[in-house]
N, C-alpha and C. Protein backbone atom coordinates (compact mmCIF):
# COMPACT_ATOMS: atom_id res chain seq x y z
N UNK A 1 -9.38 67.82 10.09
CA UNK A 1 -10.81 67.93 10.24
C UNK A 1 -11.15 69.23 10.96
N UNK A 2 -12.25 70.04 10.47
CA UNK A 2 -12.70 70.88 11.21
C UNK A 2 -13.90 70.76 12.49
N UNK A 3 -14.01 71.59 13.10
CA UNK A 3 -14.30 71.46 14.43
C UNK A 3 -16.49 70.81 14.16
N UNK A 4 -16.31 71.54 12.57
CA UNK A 4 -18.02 71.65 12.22
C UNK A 4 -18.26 70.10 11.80
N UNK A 5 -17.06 69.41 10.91
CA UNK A 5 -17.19 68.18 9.89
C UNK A 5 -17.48 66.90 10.27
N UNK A 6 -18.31 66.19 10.62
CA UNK A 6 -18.61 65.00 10.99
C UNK A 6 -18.00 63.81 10.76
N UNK A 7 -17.77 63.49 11.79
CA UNK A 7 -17.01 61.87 11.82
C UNK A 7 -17.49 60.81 11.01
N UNK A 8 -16.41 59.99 9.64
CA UNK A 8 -16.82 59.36 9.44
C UNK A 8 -17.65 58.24 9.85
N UNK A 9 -18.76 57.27 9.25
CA UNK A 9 -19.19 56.08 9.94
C UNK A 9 -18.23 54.82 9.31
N UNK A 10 -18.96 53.97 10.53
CA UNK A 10 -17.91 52.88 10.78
C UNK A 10 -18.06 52.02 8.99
N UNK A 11 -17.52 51.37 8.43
CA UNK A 11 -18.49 50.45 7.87
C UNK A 11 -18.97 48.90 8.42
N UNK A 12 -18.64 48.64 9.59
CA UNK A 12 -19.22 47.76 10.18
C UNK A 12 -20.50 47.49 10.56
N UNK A 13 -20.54 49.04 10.92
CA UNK A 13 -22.10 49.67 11.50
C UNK A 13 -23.04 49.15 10.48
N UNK A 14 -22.85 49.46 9.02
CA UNK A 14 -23.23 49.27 8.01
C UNK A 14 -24.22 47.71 7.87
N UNK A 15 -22.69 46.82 7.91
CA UNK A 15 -23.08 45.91 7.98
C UNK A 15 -23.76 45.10 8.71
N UNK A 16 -23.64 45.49 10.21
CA UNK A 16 -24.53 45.30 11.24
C UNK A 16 -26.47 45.27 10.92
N UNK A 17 -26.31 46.36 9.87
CA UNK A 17 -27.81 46.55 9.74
C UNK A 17 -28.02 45.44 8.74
N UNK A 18 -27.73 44.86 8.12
CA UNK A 18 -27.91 43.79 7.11
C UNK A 18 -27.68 42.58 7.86
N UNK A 19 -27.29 42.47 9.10
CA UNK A 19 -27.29 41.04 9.40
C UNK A 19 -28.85 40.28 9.18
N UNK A 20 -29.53 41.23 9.36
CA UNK A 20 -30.94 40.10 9.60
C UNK A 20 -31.71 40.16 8.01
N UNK A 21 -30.88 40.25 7.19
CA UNK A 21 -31.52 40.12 5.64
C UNK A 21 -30.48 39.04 5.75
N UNK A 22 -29.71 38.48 5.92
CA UNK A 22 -29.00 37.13 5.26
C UNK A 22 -29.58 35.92 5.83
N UNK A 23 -29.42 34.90 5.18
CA UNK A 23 -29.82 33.36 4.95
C UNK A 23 -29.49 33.01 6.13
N UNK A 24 -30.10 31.52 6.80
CA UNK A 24 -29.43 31.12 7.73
C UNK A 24 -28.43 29.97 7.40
N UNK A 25 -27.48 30.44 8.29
CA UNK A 25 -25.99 29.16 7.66
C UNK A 25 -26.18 28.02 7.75
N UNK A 26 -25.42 26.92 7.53
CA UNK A 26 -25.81 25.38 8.09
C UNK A 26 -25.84 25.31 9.51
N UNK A 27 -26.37 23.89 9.67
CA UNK A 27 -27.07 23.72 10.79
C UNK A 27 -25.24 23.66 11.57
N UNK A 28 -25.56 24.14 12.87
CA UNK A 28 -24.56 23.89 13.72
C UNK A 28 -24.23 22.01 14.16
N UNK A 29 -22.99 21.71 14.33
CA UNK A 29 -22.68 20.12 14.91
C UNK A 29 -23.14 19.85 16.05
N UNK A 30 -23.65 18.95 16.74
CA UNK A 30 -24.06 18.77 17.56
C UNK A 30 -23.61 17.00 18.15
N UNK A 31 -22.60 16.75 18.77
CA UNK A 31 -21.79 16.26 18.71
C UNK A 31 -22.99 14.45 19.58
N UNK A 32 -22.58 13.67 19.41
CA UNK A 32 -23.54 13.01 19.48
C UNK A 32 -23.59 12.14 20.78
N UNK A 33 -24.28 11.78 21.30
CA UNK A 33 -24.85 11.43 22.83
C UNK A 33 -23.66 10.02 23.50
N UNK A 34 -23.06 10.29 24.60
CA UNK A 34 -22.19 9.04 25.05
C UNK A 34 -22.62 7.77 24.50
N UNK A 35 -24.47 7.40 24.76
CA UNK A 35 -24.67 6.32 24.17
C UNK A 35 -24.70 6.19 22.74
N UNK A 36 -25.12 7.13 22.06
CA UNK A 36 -24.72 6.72 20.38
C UNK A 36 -23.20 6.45 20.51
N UNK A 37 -22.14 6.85 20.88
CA UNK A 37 -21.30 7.15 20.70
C UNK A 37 -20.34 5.34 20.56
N UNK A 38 -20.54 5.34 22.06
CA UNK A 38 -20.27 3.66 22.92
C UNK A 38 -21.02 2.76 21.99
N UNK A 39 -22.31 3.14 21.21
CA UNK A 39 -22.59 1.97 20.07
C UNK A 39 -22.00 1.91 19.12
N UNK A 40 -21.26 2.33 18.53
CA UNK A 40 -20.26 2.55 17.39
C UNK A 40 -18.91 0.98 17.73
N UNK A 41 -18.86 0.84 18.98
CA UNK A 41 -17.88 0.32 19.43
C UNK A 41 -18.21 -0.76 19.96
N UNK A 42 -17.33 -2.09 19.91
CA UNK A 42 -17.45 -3.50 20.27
C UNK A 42 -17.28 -3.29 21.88
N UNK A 43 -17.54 -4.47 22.47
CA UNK A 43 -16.93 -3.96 24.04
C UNK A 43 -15.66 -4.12 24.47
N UNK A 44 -14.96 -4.10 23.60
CA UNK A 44 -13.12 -3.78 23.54
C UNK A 44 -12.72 -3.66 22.17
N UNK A 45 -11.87 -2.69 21.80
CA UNK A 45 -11.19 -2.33 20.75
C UNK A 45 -9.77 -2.32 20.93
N UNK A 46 -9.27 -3.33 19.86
CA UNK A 46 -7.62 -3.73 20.23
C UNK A 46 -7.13 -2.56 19.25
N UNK A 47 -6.01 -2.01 19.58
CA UNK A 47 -4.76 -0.85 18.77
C UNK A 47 -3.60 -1.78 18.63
N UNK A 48 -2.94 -2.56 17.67
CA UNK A 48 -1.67 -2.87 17.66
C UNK A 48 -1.05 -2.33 16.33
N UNK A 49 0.23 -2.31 16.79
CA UNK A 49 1.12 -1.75 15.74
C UNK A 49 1.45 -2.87 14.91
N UNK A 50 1.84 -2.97 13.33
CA UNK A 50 2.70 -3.50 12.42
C UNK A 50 3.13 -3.27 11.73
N UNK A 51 3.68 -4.22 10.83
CA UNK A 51 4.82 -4.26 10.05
C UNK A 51 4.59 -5.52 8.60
N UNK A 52 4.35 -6.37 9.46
CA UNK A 52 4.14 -7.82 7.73
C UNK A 52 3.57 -7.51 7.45
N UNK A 53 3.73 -7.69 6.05
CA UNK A 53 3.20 -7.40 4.70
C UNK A 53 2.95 -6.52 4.06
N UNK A 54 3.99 -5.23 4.69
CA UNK A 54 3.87 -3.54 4.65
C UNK A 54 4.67 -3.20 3.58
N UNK A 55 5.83 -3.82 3.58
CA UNK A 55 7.02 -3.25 2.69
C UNK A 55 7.84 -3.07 3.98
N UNK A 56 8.24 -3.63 4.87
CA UNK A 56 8.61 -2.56 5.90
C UNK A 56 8.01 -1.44 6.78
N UNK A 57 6.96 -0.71 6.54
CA UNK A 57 6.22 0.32 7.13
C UNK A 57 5.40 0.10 7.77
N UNK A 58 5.29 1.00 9.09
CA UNK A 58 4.71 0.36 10.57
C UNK A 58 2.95 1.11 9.96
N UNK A 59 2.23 0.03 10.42
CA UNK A 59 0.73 0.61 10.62
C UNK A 59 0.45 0.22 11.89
N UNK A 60 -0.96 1.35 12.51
CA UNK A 60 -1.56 0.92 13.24
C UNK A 60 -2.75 0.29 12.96
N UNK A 61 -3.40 -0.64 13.55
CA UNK A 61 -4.60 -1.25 13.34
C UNK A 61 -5.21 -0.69 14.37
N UNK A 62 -7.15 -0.68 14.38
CA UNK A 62 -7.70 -0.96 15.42
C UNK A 62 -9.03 -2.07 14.79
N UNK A 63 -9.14 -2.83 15.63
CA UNK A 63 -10.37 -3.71 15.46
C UNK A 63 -11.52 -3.73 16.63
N UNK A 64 -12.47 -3.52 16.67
CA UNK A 64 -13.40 -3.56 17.53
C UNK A 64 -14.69 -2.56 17.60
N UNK A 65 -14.37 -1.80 16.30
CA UNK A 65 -15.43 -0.83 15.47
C UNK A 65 -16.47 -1.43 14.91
N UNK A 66 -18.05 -1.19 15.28
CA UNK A 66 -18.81 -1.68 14.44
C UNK A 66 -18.63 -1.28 13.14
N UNK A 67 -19.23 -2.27 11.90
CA UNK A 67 -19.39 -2.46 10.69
C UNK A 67 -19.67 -1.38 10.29
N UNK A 68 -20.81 -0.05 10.73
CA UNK A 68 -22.00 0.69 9.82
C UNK A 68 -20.73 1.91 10.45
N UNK A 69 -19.80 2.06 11.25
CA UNK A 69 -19.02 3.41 11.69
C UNK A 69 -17.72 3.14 11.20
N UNK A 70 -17.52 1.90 10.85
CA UNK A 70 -15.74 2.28 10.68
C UNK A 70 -15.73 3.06 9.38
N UNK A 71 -15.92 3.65 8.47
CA UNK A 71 -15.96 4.37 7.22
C UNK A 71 -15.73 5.27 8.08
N UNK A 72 -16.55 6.23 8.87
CA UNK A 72 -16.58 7.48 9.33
C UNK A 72 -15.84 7.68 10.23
N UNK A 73 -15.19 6.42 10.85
CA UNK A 73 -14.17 6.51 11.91
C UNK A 73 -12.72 6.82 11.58
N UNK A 74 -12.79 5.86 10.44
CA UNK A 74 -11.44 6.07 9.62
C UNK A 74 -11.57 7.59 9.14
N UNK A 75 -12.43 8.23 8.79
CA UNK A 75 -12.07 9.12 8.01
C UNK A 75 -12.22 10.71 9.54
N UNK A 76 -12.21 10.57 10.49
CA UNK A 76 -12.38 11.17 11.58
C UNK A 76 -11.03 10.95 11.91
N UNK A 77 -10.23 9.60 11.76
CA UNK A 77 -8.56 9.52 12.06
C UNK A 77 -8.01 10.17 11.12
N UNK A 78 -8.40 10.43 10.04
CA UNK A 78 -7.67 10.98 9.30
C UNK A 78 -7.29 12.58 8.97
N UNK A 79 -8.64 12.99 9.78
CA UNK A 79 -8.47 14.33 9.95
C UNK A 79 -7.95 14.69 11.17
N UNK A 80 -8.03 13.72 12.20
CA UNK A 80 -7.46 14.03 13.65
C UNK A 80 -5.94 13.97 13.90
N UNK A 81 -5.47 12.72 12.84
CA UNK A 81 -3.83 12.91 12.58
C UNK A 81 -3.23 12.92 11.67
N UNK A 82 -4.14 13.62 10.66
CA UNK A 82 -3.04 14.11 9.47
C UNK A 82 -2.31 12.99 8.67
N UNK A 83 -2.99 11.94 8.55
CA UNK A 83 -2.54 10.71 7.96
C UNK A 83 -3.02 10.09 7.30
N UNK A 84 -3.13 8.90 6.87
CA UNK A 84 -4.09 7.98 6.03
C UNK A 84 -4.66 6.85 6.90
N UNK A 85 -5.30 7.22 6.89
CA UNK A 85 -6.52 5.85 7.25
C UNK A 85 -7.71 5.17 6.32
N UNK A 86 -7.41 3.48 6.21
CA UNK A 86 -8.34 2.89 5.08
C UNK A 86 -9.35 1.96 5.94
N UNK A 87 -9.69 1.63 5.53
CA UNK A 87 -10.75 0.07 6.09
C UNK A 87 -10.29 -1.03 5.43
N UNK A 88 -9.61 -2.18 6.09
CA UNK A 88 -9.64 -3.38 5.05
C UNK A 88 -10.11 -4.22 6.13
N UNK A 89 -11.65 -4.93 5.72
CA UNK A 89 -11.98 -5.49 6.20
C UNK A 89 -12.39 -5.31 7.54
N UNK A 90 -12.12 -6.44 8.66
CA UNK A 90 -12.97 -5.83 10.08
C UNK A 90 -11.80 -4.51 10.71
N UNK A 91 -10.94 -3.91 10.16
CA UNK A 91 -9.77 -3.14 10.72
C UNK A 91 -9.75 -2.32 10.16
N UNK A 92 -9.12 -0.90 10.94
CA UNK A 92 -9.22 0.01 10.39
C UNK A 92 -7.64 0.66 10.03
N UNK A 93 -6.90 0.44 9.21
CA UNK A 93 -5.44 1.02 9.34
C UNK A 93 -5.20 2.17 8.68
N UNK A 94 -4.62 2.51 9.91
CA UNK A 94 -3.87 4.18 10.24
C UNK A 94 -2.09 4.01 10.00
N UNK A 95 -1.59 4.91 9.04
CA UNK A 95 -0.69 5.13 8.55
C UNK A 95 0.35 5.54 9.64
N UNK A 96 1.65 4.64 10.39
CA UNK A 96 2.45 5.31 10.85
C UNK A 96 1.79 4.26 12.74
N UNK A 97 3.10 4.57 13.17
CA UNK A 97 2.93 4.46 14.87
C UNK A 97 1.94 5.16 15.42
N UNK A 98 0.81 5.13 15.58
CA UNK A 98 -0.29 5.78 16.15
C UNK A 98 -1.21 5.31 17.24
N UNK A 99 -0.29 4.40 17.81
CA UNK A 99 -0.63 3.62 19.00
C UNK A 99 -1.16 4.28 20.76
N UNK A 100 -0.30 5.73 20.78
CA UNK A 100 -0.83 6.21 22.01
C UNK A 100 -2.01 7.27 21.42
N UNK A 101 -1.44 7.65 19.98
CA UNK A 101 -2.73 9.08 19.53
C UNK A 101 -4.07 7.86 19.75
N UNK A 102 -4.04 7.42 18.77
CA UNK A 102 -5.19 6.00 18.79
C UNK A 102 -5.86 6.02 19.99
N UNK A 103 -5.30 5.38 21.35
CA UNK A 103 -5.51 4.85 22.24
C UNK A 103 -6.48 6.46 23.14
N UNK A 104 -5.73 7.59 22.75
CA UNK A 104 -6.06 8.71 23.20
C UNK A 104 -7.75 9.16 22.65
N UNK A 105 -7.47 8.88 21.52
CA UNK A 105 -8.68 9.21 20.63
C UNK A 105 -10.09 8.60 20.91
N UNK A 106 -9.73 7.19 20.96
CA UNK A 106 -11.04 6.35 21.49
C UNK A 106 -11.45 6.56 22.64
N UNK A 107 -10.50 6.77 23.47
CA UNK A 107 -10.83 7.22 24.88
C UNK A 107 -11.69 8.59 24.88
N UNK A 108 -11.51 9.31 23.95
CA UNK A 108 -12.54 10.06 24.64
C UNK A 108 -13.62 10.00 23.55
N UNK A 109 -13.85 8.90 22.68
CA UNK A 109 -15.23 8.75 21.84
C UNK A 109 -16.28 8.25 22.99
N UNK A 110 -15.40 7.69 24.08
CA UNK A 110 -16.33 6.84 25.20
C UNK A 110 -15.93 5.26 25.23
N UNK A 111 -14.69 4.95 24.10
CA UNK A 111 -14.78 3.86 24.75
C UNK A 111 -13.90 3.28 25.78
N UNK A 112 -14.53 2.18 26.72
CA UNK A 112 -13.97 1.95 28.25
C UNK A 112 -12.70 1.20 28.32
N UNK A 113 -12.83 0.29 27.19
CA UNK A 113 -11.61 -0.54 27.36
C UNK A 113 -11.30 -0.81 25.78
N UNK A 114 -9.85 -0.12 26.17
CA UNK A 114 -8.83 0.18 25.11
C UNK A 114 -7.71 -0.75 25.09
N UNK A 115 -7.38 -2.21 24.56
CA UNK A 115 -6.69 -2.56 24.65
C UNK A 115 -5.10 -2.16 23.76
N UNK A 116 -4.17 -2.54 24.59
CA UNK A 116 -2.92 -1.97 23.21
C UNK A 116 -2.07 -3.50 22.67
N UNK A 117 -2.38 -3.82 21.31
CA UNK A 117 -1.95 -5.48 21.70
C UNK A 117 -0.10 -5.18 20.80
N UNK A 118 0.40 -5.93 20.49
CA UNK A 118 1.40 -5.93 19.78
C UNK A 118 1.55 -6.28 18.23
């Protein structure tokens, strides 16, 4: 470069000037209030592990989820541990020993008492 030749510009710079012509993105999460949260939930939720009627293969259960959240609960376990989680009926089963993740998880949705049954 010579001493006369001007420094390229950034192309960031560029783009900087176009930020305020674009759309606005989706709405940000806004994660939802202790008390919504604690209504989702019976006033104890049991975690036990099994086995009958599996083939052999351990599930975890939890029961103590209201009716209108276990869909979204299950599917919140399923992204939290990489596993399968279904609904059958009042229970929600999670694929695999997931008895302390479980126990970890509810605990911090808000709920107080986490039982761990067998």
């Amino acid at each position: 470069m010579t001493a006369g030749a001007k420094k390229p510009s950034s192309p960031f710079a560029a783009l900087e000037a176009l930020r305020e012509a674009l759309p606005p993105g989706p709405p940000q999460h806004v994660p939802p209030t202790r008390e919504a949260a604690v209504a989702q939930f019976d006033e104890k939720v049991i975690v036990s592990r099994s086995k009958k009627g599996r083939g052999g293969k351990t599930v975890t259960t939890i029961a103590g989820v209201r009716a209108e959240a276990r869909e979204a609960m299950a599917h919140e376990l399923r992204r939290a541990f990489g596993c399968g989680a279904t609904v059958e009926g009042e229970l929600i089963v999670v694929q695999g020993d997931q008895t302390a993740r479980a126990r970890g998880f509810l605990e911090s949705r808000g709920v107080r008492k986490v039982i761990i049954g067998t």
